[in-house]
PDB file of N, CA and C in Angstrom:
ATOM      1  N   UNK A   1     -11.080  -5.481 -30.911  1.00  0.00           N
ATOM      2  CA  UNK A   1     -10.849  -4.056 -30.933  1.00  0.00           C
ATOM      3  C   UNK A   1      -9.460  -3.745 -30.372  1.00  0.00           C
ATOM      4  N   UNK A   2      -8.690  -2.908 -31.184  1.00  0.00           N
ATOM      5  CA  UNK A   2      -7.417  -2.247 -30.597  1.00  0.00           C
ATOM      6  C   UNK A   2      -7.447  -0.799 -29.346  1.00  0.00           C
ATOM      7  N   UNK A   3      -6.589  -1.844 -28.700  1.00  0.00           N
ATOM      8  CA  UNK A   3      -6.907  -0.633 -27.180  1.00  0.00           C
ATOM      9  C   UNK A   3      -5.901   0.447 -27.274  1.00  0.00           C
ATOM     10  N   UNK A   4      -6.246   1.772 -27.808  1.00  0.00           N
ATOM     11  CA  UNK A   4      -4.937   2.844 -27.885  1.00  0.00           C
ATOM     12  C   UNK A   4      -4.439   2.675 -26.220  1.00  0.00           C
ATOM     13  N   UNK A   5      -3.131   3.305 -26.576  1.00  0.00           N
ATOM     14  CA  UNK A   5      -2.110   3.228 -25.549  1.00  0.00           C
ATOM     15  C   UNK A   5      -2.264   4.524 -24.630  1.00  0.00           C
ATOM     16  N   UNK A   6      -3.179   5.283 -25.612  1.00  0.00           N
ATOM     17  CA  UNK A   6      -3.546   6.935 -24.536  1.00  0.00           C
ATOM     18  C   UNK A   6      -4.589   7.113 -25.142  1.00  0.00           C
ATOM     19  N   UNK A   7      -5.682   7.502 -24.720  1.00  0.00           N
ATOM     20  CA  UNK A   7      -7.245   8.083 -24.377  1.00  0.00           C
ATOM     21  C   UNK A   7      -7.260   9.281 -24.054  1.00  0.00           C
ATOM     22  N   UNK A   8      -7.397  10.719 -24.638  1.00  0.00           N
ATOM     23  CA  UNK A   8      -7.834  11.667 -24.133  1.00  0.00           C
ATOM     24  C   UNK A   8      -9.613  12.120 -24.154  1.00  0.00           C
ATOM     25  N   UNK A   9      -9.904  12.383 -22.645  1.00  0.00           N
ATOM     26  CA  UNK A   9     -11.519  12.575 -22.166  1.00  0.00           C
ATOM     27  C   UNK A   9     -11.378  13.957 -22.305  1.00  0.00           C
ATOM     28  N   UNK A  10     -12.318  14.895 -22.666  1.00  0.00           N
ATOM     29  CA  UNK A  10     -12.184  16.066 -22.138  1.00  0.00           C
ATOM     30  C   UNK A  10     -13.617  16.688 -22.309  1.00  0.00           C
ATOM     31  N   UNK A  11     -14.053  17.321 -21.323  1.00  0.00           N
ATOM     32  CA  UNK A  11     -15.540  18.033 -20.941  1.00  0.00           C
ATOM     33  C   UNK A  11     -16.187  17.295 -19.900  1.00  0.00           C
ATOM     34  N   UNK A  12     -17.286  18.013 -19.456  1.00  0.00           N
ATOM     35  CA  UNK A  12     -17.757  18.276 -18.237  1.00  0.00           C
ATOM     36  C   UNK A  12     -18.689  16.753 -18.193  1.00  0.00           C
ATOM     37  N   UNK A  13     -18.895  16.366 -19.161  1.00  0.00           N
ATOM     38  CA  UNK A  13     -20.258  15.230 -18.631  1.00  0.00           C
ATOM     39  C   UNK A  13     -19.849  14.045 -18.265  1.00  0.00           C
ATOM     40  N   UNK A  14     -19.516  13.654 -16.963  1.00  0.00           N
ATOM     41  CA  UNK A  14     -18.915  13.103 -15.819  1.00  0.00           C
ATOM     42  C   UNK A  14     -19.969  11.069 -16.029  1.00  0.00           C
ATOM     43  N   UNK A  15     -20.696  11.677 -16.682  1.00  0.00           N
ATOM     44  CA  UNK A  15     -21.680   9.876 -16.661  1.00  0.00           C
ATOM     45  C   UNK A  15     -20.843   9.137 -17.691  1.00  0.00           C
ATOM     46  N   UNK A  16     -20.455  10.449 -19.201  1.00  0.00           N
ATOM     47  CA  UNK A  16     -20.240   9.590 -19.987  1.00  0.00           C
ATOM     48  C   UNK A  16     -18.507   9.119 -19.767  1.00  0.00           C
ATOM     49  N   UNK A  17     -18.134   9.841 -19.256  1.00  0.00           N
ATOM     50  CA  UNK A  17     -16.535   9.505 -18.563  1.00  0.00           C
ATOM     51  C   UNK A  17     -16.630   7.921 -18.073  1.00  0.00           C
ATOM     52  N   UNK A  18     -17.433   8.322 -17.180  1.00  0.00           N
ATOM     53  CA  UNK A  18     -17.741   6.736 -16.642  1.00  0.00           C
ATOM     54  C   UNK A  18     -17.846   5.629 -16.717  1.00  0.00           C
ATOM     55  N   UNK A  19     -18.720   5.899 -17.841  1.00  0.00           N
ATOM     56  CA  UNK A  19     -19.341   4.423 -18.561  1.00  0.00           C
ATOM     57  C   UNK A  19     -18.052   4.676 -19.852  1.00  0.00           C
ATOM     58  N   UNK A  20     -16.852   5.323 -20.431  1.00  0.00           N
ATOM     59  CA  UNK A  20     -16.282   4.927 -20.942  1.00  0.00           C
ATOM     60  C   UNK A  20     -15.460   4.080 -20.211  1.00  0.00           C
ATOM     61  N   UNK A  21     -14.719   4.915 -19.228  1.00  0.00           N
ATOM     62  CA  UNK A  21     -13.603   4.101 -18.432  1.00  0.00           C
ATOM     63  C   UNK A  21     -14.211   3.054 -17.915  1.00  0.00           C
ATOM     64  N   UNK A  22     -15.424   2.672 -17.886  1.00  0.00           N
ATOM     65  CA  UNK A  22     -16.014   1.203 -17.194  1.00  0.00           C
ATOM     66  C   UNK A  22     -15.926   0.260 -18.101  1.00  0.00           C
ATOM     67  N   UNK A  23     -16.510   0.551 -19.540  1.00  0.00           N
ATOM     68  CA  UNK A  23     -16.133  -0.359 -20.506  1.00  0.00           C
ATOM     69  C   UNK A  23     -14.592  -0.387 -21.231  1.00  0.00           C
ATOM     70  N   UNK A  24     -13.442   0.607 -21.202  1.00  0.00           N
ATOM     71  CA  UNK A  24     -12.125   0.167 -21.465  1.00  0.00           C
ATOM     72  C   UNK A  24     -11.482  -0.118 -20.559  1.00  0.00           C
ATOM     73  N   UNK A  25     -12.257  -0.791 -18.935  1.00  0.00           N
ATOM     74  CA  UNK A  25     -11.747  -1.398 -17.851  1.00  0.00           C
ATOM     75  C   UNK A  25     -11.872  -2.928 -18.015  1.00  0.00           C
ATOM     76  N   UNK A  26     -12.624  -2.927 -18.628  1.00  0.00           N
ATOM     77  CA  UNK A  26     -13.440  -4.389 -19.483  1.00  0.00           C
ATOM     78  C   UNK A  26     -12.716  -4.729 -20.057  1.00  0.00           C
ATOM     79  N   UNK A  27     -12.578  -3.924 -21.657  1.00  0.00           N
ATOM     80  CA  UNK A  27     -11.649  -4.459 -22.455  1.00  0.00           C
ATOM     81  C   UNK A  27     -10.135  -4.625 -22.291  1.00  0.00           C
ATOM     82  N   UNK A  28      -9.367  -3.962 -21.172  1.00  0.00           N
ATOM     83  CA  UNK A  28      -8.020  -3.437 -20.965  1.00  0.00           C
ATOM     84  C   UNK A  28      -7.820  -5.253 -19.919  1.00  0.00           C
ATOM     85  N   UNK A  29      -8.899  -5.613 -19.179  1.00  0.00           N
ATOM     86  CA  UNK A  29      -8.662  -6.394 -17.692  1.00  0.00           C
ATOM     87  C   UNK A  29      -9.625  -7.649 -18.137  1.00  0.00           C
ATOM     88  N   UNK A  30     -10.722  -7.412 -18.874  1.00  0.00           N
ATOM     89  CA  UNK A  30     -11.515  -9.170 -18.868  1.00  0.00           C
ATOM     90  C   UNK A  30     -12.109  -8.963 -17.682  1.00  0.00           C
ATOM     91  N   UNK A  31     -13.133  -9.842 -17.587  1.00  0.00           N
ATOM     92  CA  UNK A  31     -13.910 -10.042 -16.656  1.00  0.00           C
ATOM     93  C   UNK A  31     -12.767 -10.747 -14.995  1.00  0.00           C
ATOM     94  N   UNK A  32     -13.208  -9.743 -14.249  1.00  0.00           N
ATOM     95  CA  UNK A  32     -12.055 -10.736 -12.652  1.00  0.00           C
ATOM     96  C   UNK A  32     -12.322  -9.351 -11.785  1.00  0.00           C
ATOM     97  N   UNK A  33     -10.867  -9.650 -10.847  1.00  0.00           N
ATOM     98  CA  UNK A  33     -10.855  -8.644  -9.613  1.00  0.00           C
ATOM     99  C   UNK A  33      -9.840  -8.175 -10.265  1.00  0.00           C
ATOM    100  N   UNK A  34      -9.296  -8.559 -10.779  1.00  0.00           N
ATOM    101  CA  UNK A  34      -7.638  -7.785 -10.692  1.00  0.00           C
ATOM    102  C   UNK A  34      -7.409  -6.562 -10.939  1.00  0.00           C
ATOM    103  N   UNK A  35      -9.040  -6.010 -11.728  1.00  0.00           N
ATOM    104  CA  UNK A  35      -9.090  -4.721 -12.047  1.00  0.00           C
ATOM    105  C   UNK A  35      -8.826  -2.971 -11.271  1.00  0.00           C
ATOM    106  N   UNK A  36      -9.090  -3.614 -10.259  1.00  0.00           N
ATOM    107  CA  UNK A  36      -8.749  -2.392  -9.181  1.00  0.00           C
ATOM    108  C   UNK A  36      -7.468  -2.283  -8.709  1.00  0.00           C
ATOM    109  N   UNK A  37      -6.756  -3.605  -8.449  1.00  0.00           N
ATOM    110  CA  UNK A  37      -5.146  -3.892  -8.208  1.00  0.00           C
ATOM    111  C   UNK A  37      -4.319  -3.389  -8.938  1.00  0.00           C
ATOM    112  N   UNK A  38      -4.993  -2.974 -10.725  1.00  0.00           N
ATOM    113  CA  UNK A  38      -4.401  -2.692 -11.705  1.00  0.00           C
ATOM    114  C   UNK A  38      -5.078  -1.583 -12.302  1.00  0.00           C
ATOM    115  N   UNK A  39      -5.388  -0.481 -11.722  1.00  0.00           N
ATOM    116  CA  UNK A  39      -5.742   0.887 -12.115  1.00  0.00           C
ATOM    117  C   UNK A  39      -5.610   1.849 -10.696  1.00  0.00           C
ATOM    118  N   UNK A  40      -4.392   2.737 -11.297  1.00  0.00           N
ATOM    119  CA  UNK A  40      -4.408   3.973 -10.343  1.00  0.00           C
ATOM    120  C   UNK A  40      -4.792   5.265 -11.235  1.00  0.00           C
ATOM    121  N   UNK A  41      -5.553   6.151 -10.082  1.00  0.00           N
ATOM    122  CA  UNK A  41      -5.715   7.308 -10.813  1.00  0.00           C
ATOM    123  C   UNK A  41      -5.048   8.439 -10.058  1.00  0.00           C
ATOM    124  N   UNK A  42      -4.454   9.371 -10.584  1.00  0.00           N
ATOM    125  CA  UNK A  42      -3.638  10.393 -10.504  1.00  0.00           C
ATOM    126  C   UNK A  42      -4.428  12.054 -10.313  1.00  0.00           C
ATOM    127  N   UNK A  43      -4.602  12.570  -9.393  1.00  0.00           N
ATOM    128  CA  UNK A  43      -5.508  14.026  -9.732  1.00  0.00           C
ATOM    129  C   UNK A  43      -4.573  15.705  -9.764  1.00  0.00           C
ATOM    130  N   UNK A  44      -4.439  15.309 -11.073  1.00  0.00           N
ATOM    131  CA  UNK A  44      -3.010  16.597 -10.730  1.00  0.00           C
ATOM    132  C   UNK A  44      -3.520  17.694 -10.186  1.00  0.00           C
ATOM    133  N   UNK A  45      -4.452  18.135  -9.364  1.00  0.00           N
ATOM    134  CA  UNK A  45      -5.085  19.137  -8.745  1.00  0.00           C
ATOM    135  C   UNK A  45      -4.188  19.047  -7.359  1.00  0.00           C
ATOM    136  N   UNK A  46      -4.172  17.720  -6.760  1.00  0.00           N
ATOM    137  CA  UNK A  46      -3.511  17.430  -5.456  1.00  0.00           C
ATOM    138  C   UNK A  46      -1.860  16.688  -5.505  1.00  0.00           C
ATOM    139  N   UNK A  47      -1.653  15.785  -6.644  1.00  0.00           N
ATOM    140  CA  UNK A  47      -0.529  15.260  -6.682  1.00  0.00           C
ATOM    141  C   UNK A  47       0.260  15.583  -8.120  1.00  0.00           C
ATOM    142  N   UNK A  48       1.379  15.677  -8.077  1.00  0.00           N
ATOM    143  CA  UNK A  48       2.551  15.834  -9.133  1.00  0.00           C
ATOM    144  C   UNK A  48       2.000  14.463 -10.205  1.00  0.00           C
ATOM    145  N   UNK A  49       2.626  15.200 -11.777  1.00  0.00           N
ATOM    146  CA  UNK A  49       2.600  14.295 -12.569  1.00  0.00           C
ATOM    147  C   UNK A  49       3.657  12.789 -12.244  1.00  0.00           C
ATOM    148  N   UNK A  50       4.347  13.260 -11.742  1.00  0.00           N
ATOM    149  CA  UNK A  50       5.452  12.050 -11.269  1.00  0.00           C
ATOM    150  C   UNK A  50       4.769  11.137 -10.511  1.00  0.00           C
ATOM    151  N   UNK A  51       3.849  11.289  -9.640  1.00  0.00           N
ATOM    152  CA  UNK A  51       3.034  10.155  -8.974  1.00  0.00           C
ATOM    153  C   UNK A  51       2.578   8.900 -10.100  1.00  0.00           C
ATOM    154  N   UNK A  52       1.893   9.736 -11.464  1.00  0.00           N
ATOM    155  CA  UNK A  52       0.982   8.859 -12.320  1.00  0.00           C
ATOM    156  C   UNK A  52       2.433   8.270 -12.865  1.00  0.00           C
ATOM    157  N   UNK A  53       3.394   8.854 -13.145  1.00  0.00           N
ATOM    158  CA  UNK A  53       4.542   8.016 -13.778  1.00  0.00           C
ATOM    159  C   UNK A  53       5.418   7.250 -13.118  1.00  0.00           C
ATOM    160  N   UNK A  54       5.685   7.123 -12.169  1.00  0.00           N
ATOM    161  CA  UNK A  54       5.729   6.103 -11.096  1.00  0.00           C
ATOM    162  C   UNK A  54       5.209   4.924 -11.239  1.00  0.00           C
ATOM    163  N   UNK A  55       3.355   5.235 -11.594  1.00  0.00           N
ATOM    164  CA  UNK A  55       2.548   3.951 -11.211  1.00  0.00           C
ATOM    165  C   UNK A  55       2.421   3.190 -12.660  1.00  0.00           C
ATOM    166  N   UNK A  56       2.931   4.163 -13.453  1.00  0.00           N
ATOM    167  CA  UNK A  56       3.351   3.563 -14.994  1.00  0.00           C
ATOM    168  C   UNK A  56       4.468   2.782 -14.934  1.00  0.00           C
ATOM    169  N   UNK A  57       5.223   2.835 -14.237  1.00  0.00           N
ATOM    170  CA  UNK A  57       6.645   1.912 -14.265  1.00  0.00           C
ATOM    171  C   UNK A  57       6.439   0.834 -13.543  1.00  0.00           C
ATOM    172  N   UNK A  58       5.449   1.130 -12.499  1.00  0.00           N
ATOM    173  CA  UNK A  58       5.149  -0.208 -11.603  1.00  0.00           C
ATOM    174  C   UNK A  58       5.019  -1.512 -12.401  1.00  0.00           C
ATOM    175  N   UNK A  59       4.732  -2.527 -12.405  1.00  0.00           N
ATOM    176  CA  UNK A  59       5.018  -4.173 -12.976  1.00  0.00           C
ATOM    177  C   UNK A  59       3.216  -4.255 -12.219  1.00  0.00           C
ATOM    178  N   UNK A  60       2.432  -4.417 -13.465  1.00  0.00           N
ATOM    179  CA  UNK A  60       0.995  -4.972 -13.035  1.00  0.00           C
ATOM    180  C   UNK A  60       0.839  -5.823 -12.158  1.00  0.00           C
ATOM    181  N   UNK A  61       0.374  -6.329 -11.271  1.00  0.00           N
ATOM    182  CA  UNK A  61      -0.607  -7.421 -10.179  1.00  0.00           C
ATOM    183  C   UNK A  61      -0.761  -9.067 -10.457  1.00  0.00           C
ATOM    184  N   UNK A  62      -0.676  -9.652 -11.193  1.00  0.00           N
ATOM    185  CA  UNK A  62      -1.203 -10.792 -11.718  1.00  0.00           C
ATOM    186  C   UNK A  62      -1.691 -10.567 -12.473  1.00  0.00           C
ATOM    187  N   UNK A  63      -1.487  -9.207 -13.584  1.00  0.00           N
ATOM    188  CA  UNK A  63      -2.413  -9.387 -15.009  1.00  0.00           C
ATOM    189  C   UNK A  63      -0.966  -9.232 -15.814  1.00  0.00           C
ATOM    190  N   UNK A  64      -1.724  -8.810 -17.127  1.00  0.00           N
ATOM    191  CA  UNK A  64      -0.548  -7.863 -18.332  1.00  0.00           C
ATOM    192  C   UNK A  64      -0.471  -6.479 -18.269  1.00  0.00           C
ATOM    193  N   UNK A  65      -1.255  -6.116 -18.258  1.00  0.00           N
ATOM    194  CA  UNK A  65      -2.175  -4.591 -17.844  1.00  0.00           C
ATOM    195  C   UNK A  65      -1.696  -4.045 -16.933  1.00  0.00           C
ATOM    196  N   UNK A  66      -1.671  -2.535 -16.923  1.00  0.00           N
ATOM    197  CA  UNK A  66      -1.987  -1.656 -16.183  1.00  0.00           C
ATOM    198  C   UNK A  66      -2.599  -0.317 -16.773  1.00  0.00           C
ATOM    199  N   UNK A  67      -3.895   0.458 -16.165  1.00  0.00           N
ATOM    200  CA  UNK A  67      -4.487   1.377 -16.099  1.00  0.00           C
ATOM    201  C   UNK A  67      -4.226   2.465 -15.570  1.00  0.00           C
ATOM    202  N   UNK A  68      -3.754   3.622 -16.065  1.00  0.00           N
ATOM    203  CA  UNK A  68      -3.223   4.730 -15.041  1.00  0.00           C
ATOM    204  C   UNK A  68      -4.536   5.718 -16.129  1.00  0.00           C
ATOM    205  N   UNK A  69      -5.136   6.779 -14.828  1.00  0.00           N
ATOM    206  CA  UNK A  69      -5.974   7.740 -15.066  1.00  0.00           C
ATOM    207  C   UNK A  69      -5.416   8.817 -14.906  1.00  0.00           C
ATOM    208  N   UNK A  70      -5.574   9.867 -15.662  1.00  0.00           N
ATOM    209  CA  UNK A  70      -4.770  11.359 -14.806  1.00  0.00           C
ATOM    210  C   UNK A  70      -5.700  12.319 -14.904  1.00  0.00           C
ATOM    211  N   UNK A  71      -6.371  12.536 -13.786  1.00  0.00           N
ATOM    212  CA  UNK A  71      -7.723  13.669 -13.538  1.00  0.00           C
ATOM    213  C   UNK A  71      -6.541  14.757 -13.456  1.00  0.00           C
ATOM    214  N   UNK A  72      -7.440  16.134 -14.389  1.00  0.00           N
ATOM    215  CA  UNK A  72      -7.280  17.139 -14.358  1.00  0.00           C
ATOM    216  C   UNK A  72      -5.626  17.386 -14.727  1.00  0.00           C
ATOM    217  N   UNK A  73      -5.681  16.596 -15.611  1.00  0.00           N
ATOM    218  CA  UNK A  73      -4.345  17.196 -16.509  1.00  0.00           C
ATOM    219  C   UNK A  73      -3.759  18.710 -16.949  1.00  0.00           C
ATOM    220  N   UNK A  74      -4.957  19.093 -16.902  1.00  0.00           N
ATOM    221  CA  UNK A  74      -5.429  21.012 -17.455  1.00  0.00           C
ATOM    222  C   UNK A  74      -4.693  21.829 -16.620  1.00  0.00           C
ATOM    223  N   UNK A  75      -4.439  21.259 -15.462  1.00  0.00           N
ATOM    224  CA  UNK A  75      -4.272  21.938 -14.484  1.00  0.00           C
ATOM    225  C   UNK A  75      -2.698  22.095 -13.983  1.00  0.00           C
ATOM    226  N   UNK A  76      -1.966  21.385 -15.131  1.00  0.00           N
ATOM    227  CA  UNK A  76      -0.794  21.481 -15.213  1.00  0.00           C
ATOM    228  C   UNK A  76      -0.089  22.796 -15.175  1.00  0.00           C
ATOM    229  N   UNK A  77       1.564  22.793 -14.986  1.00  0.00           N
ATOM    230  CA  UNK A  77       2.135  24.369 -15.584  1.00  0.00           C
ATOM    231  C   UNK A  77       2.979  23.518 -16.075  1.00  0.00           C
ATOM    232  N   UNK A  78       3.444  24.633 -17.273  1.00  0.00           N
ATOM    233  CA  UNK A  78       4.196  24.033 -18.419  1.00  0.00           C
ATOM    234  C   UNK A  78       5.670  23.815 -17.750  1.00  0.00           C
TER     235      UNK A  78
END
């Protein structure tokens, strides 16, 4: 399966969020630890979009990968 390069989630039902990002944590990382070393999430409610793009430029952990999440994108100003 081809892993798009951006995922947009949007609506309230918080289980199925979950169990997506749990299984394209799978497919993005393989079975290991490295998975947490190599996913930051961003909540633009409390931090600037520049935080999540930052952790996009970062150089992954010991994988290929990196995972960046950005809660509450909505909440942006233009």
């Amino acid at each position: 399966m081809v892993i798009p390069p951006i995922s947009l989630l949007a609506g309230r039902e918080i289980v199925l969020r979950d169990e997506y990002l749990n299984k394209l944590k799978e497919q993005v990382f393989g079975p290991g630890s490295n998975r947490d070393l190599n996913t930051a999430t961003c909540d633009c409610r409390k931090e600037p979009l520049s935080t999540a793009l930052d952790q996009a430029k970062t150089a992954p952990f010991l994988s290929e990968k990196r995972l960046i999440i950005i809660d509450h994108i909505d909440t942006l100003k233009a």
